[in-house]
PDB file of N, CA and C in Angstrom:
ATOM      1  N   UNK A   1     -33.605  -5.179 131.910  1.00  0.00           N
ATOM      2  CA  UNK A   1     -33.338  -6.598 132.015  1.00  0.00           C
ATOM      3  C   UNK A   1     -34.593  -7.299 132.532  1.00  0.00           C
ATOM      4  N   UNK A   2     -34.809  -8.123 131.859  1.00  0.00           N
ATOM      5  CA  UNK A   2     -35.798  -8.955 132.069  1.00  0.00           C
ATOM      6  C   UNK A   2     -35.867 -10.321 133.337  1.00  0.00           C
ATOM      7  N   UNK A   3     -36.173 -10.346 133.925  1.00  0.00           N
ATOM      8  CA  UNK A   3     -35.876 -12.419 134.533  1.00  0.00           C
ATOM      9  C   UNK A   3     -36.978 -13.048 134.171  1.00  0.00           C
ATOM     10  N   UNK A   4     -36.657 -13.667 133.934  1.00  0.00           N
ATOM     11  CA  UNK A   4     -37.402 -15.247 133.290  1.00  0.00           C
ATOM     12  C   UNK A   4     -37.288 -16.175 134.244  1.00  0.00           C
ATOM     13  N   UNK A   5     -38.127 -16.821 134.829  1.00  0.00           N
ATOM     14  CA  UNK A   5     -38.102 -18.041 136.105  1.00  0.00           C
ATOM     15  C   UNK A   5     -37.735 -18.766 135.073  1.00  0.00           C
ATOM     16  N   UNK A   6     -37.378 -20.046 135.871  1.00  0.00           N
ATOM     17  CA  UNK A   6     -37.217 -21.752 134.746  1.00  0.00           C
ATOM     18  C   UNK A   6     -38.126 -22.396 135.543  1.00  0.00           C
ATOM     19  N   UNK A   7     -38.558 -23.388 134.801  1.00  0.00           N
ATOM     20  CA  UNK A   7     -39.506 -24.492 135.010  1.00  0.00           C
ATOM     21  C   UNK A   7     -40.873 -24.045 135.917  1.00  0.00           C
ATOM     22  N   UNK A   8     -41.306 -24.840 137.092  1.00  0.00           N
ATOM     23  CA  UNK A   8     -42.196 -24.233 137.892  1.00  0.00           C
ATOM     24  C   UNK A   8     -41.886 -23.325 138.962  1.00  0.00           C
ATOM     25  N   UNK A   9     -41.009 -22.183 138.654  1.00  0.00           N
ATOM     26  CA  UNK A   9     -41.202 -21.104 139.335  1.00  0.00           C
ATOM     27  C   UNK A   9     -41.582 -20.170 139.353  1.00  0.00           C
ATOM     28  N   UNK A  10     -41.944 -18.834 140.182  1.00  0.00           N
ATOM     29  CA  UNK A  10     -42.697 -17.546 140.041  1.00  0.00           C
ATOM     30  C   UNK A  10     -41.711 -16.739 140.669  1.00  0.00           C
ATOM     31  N   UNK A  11     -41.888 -15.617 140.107  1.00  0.00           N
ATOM     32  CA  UNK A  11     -41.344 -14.432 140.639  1.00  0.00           C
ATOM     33  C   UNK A  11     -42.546 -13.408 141.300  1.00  0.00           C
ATOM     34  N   UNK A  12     -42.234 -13.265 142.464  1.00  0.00           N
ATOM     35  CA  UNK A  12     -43.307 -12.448 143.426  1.00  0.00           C
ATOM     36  C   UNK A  12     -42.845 -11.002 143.722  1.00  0.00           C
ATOM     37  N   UNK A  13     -43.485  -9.739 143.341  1.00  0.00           N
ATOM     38  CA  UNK A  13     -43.233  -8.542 144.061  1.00  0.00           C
ATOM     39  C   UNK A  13     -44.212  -8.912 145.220  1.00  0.00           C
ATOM     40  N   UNK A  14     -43.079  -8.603 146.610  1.00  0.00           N
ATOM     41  CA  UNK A  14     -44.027  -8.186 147.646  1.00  0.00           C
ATOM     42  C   UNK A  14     -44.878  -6.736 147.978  1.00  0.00           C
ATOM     43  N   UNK A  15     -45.817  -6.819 148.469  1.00  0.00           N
ATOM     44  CA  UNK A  15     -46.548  -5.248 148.992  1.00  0.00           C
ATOM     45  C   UNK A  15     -45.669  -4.886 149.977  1.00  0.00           C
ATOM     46  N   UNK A  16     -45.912  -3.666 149.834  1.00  0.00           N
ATOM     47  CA  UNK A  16     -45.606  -2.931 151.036  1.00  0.00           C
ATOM     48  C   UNK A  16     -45.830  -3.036 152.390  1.00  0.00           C
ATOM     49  N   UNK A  17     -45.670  -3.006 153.411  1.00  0.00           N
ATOM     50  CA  UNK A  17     -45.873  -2.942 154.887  1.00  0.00           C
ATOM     51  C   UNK A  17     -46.304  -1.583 155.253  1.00  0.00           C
ATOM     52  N   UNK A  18     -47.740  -1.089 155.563  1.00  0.00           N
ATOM     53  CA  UNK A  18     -47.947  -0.020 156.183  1.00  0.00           C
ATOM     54  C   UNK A  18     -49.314  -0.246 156.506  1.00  0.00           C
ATOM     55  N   UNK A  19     -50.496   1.193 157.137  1.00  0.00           N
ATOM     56  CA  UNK A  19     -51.323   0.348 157.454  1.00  0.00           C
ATOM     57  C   UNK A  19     -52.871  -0.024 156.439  1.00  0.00           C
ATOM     58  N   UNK A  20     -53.623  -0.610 156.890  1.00  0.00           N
ATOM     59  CA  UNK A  20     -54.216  -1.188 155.893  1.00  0.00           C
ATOM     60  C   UNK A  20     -55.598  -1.270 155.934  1.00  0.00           C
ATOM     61  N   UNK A  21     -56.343  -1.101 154.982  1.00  0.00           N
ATOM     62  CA  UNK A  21     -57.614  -0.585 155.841  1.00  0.00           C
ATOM     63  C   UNK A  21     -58.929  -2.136 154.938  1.00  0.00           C
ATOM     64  N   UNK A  22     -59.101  -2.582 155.740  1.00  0.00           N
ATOM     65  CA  UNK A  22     -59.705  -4.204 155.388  1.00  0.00           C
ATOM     66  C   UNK A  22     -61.593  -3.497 154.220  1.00  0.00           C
ATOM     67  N   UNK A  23     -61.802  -4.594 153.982  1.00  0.00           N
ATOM     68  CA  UNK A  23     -63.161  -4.041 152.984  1.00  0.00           C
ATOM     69  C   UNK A  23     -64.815  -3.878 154.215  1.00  0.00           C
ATOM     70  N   UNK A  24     -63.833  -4.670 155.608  1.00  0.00           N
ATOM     71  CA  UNK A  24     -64.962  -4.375 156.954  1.00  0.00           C
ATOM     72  C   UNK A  24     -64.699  -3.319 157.575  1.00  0.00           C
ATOM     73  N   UNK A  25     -63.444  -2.250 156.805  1.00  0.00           N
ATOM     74  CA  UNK A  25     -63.595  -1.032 157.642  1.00  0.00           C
ATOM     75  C   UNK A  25     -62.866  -1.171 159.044  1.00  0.00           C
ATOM     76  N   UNK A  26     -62.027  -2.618 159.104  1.00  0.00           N
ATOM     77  CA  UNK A  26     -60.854  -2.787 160.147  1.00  0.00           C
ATOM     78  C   UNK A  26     -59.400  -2.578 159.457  1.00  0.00           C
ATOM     79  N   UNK A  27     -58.767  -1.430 160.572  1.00  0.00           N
ATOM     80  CA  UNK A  27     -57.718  -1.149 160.226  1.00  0.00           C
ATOM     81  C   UNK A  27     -56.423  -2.128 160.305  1.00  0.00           C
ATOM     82  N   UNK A  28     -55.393  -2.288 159.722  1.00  0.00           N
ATOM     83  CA  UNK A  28     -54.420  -3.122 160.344  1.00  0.00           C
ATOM     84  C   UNK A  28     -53.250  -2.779 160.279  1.00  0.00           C
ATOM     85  N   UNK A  29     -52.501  -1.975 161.679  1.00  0.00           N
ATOM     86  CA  UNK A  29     -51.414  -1.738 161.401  1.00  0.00           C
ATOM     87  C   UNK A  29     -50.558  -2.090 161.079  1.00  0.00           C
ATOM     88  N   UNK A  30     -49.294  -1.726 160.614  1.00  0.00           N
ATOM     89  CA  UNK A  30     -48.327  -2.187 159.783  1.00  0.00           C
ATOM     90  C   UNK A  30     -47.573  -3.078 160.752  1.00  0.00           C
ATOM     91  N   UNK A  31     -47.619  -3.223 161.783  1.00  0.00           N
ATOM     92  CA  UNK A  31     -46.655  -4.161 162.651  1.00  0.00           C
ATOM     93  C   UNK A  31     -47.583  -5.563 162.612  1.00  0.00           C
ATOM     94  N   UNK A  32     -48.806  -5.115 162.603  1.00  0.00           N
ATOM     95  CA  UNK A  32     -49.457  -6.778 162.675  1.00  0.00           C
ATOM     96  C   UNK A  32     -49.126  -7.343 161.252  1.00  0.00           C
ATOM     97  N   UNK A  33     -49.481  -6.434 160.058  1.00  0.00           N
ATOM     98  CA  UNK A  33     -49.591  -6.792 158.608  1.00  0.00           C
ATOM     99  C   UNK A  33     -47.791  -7.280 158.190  1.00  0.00           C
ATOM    100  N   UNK A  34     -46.830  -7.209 158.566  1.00  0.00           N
ATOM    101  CA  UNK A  34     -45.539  -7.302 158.369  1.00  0.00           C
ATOM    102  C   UNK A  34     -45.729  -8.854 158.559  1.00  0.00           C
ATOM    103  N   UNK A  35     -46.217  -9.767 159.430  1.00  0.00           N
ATOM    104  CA  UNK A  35     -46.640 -10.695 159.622  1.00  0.00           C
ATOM    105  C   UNK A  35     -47.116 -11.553 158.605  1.00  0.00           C
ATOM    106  N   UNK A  36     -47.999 -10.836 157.712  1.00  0.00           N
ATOM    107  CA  UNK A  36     -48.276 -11.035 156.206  1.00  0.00           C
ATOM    108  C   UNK A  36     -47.535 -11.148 155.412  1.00  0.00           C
ATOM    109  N   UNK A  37     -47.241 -12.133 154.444  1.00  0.00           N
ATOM    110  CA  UNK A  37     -46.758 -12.092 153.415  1.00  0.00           C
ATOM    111  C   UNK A  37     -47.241 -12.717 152.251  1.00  0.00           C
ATOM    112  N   UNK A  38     -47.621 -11.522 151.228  1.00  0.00           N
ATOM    113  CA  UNK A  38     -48.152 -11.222 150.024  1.00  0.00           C
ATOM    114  C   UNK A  38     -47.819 -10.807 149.071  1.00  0.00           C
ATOM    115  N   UNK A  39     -48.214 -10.646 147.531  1.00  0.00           N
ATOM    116  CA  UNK A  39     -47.355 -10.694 146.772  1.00  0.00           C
ATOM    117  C   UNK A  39     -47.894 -10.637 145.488  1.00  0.00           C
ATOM    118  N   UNK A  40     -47.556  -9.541 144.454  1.00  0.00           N
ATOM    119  CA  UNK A  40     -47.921  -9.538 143.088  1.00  0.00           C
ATOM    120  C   UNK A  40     -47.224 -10.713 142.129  1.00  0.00           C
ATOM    121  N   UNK A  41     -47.747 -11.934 141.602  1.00  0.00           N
ATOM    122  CA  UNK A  41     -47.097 -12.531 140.596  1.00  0.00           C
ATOM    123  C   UNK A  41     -45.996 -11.558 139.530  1.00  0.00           C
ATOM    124  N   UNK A  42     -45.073 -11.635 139.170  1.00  0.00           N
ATOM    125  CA  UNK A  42     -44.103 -10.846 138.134  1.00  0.00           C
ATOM    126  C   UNK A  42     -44.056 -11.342 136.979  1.00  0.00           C
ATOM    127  N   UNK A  43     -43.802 -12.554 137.014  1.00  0.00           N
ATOM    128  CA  UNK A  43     -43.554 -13.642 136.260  1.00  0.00           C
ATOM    129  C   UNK A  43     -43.639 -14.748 136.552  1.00  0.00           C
ATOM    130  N   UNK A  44     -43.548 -15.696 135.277  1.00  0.00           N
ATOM    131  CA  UNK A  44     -44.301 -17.262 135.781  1.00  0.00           C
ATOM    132  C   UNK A  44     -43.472 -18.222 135.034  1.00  0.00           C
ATOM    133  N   UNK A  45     -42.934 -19.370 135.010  1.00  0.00           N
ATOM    134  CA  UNK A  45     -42.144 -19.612 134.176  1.00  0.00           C
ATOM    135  C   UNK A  45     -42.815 -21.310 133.722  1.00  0.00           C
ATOM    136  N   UNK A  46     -41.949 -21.546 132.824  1.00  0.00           N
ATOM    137  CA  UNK A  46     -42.864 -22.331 131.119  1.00  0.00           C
ATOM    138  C   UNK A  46     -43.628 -23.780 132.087  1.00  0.00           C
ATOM    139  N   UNK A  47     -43.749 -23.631 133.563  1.00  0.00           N
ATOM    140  CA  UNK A  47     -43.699 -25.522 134.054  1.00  0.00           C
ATOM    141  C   UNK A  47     -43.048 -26.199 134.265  1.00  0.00           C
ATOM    142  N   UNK A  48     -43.315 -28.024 134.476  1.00  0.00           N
ATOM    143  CA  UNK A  48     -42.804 -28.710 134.756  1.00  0.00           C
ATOM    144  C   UNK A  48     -43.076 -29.669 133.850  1.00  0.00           C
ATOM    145  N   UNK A  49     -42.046 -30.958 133.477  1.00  0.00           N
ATOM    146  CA  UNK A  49     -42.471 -32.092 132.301  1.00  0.00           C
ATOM    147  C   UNK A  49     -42.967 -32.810 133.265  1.00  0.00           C
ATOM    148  N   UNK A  50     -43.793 -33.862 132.465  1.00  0.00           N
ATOM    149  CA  UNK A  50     -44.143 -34.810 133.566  1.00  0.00           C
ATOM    150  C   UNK A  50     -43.523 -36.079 133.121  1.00  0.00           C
ATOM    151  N   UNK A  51     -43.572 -37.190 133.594  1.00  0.00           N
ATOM    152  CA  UNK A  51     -42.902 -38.510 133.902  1.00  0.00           C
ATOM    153  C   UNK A  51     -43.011 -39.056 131.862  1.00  0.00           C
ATOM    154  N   UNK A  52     -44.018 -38.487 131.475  1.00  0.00           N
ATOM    155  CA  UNK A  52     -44.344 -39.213 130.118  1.00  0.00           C
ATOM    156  C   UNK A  52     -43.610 -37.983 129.204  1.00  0.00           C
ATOM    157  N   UNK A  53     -43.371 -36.996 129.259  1.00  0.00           N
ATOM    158  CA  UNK A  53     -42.447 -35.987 128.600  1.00  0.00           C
ATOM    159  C   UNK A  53     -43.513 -34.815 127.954  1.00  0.00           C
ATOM    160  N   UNK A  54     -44.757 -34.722 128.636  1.00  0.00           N
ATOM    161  CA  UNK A  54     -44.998 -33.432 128.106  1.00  0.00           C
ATOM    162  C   UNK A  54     -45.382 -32.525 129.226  1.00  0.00           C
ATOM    163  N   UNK A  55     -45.458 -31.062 128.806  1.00  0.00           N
ATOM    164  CA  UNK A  55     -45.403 -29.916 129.573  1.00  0.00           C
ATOM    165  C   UNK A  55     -46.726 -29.755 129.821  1.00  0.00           C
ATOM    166  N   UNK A  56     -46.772 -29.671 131.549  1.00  0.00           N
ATOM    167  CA  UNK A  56     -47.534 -29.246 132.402  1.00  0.00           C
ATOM    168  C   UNK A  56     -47.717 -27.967 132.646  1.00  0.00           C
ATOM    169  N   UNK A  57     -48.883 -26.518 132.671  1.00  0.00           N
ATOM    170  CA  UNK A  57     -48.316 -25.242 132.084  1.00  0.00           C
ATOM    171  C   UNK A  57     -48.377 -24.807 133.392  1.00  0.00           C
ATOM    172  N   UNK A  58     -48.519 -24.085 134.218  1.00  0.00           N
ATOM    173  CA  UNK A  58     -48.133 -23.503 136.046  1.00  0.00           C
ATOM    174  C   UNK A  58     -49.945 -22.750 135.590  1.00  0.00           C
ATOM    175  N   UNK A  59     -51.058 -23.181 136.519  1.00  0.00           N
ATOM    176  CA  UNK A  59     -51.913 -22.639 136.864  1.00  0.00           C
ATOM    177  C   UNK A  59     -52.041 -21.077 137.114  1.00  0.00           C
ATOM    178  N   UNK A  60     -50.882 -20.422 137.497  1.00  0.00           N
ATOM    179  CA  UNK A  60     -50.909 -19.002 138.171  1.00  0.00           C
ATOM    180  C   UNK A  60     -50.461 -18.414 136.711  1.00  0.00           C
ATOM    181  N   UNK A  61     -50.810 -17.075 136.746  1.00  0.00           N
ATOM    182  CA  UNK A  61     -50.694 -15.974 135.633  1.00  0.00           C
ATOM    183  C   UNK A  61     -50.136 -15.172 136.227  1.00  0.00           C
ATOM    184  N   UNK A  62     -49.182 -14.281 135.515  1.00  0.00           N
ATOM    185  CA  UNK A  62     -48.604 -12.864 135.690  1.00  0.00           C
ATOM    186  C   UNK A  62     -50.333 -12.306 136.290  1.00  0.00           C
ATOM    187  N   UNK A  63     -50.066 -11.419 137.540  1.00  0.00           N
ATOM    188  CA  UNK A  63     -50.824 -10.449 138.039  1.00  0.00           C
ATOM    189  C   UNK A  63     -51.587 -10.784 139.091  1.00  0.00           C
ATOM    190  N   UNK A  64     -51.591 -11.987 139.217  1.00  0.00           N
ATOM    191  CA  UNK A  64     -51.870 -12.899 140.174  1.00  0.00           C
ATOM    192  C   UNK A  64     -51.548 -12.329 141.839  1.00  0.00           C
ATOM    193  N   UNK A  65     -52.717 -12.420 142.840  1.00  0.00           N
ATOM    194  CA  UNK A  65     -52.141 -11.765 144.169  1.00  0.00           C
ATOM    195  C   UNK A  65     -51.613 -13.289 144.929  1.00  0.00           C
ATOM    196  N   UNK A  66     -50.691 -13.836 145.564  1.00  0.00           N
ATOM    197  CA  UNK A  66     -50.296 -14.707 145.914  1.00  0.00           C
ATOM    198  C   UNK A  66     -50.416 -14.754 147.664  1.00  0.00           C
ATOM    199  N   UNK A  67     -50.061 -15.943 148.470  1.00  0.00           N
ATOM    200  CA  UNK A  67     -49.993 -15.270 149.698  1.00  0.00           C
ATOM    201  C   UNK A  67     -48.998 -16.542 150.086  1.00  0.00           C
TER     202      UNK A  67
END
């Protein structure tokens, strides 16, 4: 089964919570990082109309890291 958002919504997988090791080589345990919330785009859905009747398309793409 598929979901399909409507209009301007997204569907977000969140990451996991555990610990995390930064690109400076600082660790971050999972109790600080839970604090975080982040998120793989899933899906993206078709926009919003605007006031004159045409479709506005949602900037974000499937794969997208969100926060």
């Amino acid at each position: 089964m598929d979901l399909v958002p409507t209009y301007n919504t997204i569907l977000v997988r969140p990451f996991l919570v555990g610990d995390r090791k930064l690109s400076s080589g600082v660790i971050l345990p999972g109790s600080i990082e839970s604090n975080l919330q982040e998120g793989e785009v899933v899906s993206v859905g078709k926009g919003s109309w605007s006031s004159t009747g045409t479709l506005l398309p949602m900037d974000i793409q499937v794969g997208d890291v969100v926060v």
